[in-house]
N, C-alpha and C. Protein backbone atom coordinates (compact mmCIF):
# COMPACT_ATOMS: atom_id res chain seq x y z
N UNK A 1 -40.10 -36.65 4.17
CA UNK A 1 -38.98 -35.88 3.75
C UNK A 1 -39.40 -34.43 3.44
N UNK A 2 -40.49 -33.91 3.25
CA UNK A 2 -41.20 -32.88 2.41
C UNK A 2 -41.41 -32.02 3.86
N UNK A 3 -41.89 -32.73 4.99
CA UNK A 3 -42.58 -31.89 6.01
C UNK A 3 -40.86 -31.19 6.41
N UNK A 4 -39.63 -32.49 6.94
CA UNK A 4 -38.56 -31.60 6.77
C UNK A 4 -38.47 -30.61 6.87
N UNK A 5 -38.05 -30.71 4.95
CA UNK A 5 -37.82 -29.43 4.16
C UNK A 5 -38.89 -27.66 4.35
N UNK A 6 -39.96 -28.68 4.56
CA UNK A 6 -40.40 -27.14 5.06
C UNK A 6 -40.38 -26.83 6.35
N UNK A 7 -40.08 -27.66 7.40
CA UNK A 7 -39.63 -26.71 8.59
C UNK A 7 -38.62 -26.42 8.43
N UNK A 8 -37.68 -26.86 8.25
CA UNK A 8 -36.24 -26.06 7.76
C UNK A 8 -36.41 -24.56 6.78
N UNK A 9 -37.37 -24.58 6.07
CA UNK A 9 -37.93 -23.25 5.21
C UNK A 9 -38.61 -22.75 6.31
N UNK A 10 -39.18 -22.71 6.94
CA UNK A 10 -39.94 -21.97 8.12
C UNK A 10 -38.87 -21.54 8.89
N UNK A 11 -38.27 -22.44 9.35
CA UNK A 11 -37.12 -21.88 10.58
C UNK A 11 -36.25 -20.49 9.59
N UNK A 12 -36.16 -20.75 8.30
CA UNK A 12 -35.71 -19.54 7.96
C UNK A 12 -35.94 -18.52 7.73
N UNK A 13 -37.27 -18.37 7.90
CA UNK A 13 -38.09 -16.95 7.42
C UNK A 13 -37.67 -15.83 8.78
N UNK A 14 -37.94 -15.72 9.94
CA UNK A 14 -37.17 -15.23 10.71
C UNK A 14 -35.91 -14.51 10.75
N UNK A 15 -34.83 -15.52 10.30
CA UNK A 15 -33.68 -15.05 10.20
C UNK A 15 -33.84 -14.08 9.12
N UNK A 16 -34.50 -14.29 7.60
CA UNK A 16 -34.28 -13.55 7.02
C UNK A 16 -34.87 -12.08 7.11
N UNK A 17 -35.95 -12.28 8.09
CA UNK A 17 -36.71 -10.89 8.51
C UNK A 17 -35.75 -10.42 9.39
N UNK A 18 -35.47 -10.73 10.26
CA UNK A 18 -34.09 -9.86 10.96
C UNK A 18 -32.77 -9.20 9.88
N UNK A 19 -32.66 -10.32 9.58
CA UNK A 19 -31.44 -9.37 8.52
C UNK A 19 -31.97 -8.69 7.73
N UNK A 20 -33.14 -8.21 6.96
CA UNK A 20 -34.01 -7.49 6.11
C UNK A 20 -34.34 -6.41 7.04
N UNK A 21 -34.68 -6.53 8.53
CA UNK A 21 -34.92 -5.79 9.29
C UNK A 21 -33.44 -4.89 10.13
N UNK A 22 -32.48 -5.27 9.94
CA UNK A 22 -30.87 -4.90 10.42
C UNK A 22 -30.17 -3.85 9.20
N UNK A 23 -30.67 -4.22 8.06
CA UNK A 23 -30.29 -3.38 7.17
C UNK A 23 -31.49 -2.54 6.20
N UNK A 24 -32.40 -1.96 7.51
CA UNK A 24 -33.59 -1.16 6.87
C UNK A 24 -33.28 0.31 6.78
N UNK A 25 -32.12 0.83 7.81
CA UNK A 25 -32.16 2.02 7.94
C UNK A 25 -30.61 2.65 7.62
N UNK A 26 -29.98 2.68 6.34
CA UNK A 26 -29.07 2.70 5.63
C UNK A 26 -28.56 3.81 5.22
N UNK A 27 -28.93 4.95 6.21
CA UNK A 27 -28.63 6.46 5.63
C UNK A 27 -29.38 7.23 4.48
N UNK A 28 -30.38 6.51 4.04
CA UNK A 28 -30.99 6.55 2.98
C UNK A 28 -32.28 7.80 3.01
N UNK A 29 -32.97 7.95 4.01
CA UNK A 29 -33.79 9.03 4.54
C UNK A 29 -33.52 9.90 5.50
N UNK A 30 -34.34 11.13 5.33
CA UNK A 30 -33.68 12.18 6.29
C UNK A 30 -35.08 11.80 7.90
N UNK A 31 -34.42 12.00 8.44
CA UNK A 31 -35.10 12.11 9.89
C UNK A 31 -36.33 12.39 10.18
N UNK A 32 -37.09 11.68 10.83
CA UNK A 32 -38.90 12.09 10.80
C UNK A 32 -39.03 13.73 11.20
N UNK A 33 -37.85 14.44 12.35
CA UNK A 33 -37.92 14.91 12.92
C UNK A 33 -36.62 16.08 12.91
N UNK A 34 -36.70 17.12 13.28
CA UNK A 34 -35.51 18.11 13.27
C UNK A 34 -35.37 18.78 15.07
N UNK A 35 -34.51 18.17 15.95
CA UNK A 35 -34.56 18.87 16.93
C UNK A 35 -33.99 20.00 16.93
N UNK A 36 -34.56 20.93 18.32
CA UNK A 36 -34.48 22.21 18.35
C UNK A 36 -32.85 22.27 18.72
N UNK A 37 -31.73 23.45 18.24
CA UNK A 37 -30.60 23.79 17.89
C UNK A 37 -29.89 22.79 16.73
N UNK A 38 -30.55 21.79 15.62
CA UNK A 38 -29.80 21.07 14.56
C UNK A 38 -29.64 22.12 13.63
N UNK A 39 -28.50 21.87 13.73
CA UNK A 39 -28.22 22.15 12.34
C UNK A 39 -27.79 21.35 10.70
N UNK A 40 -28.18 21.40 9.66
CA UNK A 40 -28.53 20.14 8.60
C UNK A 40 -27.49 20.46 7.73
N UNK A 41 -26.17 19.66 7.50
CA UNK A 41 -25.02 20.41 6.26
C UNK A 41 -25.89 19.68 5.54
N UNK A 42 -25.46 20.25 3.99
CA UNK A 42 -25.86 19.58 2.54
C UNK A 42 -24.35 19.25 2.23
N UNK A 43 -24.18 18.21 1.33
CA UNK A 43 -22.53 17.50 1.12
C UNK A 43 -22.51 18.65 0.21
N UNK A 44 -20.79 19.05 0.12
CA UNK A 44 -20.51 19.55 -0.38
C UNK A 44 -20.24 21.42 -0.47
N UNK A 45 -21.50 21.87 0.73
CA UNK A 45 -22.09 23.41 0.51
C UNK A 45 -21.44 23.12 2.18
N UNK A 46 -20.60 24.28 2.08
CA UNK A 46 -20.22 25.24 3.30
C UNK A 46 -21.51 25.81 4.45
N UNK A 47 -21.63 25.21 5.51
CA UNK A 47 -22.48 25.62 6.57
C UNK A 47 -22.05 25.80 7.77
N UNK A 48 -22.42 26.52 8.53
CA UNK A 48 -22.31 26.97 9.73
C UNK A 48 -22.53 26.41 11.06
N UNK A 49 -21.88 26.31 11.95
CA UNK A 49 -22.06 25.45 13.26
C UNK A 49 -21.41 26.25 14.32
N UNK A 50 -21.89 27.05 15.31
CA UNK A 50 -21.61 27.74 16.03
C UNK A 50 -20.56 28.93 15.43
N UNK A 51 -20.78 29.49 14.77
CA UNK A 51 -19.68 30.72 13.92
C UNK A 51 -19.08 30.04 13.38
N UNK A 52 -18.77 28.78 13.01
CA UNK A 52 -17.31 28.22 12.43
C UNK A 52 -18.05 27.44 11.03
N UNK A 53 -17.58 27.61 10.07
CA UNK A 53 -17.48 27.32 8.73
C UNK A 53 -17.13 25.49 8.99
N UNK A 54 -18.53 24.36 8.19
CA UNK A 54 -18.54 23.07 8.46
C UNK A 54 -18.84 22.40 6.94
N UNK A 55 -17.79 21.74 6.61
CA UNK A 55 -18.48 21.25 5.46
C UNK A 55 -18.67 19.41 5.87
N UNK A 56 -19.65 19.28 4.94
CA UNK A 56 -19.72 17.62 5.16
C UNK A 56 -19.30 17.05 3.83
N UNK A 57 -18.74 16.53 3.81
CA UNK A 57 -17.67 15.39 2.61
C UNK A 57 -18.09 14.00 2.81
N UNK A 58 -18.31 13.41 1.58
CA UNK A 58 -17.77 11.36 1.19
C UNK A 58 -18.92 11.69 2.19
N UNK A 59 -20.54 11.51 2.31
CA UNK A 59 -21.65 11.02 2.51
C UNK A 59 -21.82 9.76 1.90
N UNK A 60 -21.86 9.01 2.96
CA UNK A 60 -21.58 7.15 2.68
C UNK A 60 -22.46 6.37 3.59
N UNK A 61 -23.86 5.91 3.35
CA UNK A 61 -24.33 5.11 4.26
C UNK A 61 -24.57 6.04 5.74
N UNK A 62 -24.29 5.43 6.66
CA UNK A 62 -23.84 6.42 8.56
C UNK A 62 -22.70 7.30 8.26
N UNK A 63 -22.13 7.24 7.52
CA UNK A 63 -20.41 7.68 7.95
C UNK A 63 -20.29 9.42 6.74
N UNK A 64 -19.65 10.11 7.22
CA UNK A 64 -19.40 11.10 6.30
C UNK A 64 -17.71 11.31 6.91
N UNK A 65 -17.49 12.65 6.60
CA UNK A 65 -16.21 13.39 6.92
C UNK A 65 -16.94 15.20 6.67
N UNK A 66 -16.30 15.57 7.93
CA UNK A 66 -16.59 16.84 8.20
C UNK A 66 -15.38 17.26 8.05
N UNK A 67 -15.01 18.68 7.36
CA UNK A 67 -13.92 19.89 7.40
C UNK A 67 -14.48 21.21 8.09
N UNK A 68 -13.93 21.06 9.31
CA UNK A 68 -14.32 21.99 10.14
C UNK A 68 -12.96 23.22 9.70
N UNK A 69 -13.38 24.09 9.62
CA UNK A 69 -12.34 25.28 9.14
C UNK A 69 -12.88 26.71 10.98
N UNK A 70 -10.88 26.64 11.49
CA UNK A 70 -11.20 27.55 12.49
C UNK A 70 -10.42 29.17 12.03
N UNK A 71 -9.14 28.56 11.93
CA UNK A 71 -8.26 29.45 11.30
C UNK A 71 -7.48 28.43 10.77
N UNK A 72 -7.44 28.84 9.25
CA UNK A 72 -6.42 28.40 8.56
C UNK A 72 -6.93 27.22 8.17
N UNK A 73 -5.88 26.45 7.17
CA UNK A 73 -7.20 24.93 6.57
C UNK A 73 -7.49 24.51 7.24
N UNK A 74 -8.70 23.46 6.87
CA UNK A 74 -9.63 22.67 7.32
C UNK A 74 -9.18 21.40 8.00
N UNK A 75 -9.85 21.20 8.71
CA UNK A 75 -9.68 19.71 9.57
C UNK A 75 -10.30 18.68 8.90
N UNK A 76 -10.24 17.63 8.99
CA UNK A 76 -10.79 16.40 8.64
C UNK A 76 -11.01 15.77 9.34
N UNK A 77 -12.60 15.24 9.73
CA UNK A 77 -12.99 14.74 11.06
C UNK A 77 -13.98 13.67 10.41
N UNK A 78 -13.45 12.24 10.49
CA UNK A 78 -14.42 11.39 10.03
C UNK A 78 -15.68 10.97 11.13
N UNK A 79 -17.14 10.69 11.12
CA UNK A 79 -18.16 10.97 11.52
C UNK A 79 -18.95 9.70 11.04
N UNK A 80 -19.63 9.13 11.94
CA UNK A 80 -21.08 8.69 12.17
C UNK A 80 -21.91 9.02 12.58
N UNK A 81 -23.03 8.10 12.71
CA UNK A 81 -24.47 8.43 13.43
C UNK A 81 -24.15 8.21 14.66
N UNK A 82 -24.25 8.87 15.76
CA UNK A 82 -24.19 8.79 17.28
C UNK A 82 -23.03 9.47 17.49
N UNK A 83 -21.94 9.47 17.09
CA UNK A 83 -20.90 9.96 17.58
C UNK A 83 -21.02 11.23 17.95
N UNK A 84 -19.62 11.88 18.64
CA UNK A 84 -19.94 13.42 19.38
C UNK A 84 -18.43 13.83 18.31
N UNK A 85 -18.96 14.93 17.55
CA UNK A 85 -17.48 16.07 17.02
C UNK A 85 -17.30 17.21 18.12
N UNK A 86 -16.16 18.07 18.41
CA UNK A 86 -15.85 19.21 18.77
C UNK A 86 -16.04 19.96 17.33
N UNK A 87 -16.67 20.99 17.98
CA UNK A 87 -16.72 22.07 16.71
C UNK A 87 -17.07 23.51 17.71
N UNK A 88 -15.98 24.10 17.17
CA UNK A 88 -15.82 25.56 17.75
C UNK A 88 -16.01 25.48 19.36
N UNK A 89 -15.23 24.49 20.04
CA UNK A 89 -14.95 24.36 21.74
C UNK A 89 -16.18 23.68 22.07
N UNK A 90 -16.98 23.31 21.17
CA UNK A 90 -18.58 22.76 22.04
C UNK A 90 -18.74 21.41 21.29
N UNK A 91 -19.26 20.39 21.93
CA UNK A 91 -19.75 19.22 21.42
C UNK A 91 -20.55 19.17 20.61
N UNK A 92 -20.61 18.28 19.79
CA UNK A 92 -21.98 18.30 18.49
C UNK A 92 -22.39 16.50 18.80
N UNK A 93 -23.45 16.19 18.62
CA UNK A 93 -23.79 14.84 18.52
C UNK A 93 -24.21 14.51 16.81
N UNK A 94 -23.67 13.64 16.14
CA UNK A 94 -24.15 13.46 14.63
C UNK A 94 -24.92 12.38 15.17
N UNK A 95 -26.57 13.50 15.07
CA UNK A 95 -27.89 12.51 15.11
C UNK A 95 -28.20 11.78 13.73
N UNK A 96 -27.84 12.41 12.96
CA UNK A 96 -28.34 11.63 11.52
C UNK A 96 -27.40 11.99 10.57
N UNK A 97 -27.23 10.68 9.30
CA UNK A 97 -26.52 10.96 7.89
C UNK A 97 -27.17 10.48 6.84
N UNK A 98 -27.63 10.82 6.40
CA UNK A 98 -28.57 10.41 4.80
C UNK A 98 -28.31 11.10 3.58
N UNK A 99 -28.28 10.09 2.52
CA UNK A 99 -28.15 10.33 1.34
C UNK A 99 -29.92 10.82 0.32
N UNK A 100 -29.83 12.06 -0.01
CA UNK A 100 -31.48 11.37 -0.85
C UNK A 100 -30.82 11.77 -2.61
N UNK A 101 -31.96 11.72 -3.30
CA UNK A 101 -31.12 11.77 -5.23
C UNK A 101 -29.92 13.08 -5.12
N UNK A 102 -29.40 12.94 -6.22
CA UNK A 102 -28.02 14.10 -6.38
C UNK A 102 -28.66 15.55 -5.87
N UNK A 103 -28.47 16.17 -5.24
CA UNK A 103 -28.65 17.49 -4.48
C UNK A 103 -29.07 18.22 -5.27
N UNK A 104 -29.78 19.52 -5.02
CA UNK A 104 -30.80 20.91 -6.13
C UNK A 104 -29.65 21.46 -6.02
N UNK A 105 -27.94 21.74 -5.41
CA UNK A 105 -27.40 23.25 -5.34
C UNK A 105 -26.39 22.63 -6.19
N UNK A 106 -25.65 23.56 -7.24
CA UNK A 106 -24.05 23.18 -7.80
C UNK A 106 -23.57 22.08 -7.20
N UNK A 107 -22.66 21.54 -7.29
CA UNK A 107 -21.27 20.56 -6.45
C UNK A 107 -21.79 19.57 -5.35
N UNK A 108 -23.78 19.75 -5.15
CA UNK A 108 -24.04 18.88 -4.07
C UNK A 108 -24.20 17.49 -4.28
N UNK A 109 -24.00 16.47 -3.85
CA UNK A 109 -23.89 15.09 -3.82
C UNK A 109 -25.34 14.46 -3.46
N UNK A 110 -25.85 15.10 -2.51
CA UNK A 110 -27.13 14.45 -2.20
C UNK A 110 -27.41 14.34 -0.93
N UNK A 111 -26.23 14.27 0.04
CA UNK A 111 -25.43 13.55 1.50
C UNK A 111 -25.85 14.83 1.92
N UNK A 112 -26.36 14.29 3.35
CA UNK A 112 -26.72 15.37 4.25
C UNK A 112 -26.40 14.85 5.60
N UNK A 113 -25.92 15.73 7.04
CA UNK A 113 -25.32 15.36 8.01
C UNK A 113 -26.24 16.42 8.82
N UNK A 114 -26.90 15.87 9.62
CA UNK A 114 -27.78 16.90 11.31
C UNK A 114 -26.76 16.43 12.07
N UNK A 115 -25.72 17.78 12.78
CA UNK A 115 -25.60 17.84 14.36
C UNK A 115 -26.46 18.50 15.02
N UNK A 116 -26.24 18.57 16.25
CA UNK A 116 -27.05 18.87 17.47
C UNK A 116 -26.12 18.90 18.62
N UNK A 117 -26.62 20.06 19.52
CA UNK A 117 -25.51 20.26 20.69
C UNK A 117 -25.78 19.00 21.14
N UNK A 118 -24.34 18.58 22.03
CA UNK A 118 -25.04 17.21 22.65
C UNK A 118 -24.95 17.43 24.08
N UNK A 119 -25.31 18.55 24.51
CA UNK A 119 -25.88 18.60 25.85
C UNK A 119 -27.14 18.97 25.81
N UNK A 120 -27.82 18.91 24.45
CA UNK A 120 -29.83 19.22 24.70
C UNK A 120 -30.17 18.40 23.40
């Protein structure tokens, strides 16, 4: 009855390394790497993306919300990791979203969003 129970405990170690391994990369760190034309919002702080004024909002796990401002208020453009935004007539790819402790500037959250043209 004992040998069983521990292959049944064996058969589970696996599964639980996959699911330990499925939820390793949680928005939680910023990118090993910065490719050439990213640009990095901080949540909260007004940044720039091709001339046009980008803020990143609600930094959550993959997912944020961008207010892209062209003329006149802001847009609200909800965002993940991989997806492509329009911003100022050109594509952006959101390569990365990570949270690290509450932000060094006034009003920052912590949440940070890299686009990147997504034709390079």
């Amino acid at each position: 009855m004992s040998t069983v129970r521990g292959v049944r405990a064996l058969a589970l170690v696996p599964l639980v390394a996959l699911t330990v391994a499925a939820c390793g990369d949680d928005g939680d760190s910023a990118p090993e790497s910065t490719p050439e034309g990213a640009v990095v919002l901080v949540e909260n702080q007004p940044g720039t993306v091709d001339g046009t004024s980008v803020v990143a909002t609600d930094v959550e796990g993959d997912d944020a919300t961008l207010r892209i401002t062209v003329d006149g208020p802001s847009e609200a453009t909800d965002v993940s990791e991989g997806a492509t935004v329009d911003i100022a007539g050109a594509s952006y790819r959101i390569e990365a979203v990570w949270s690290e402790e509450d932000g060094d500037s006034p009003g920052s959250m912590g949440g940070h969003v890299m686009v990147v043209p997504a034709d390079g």
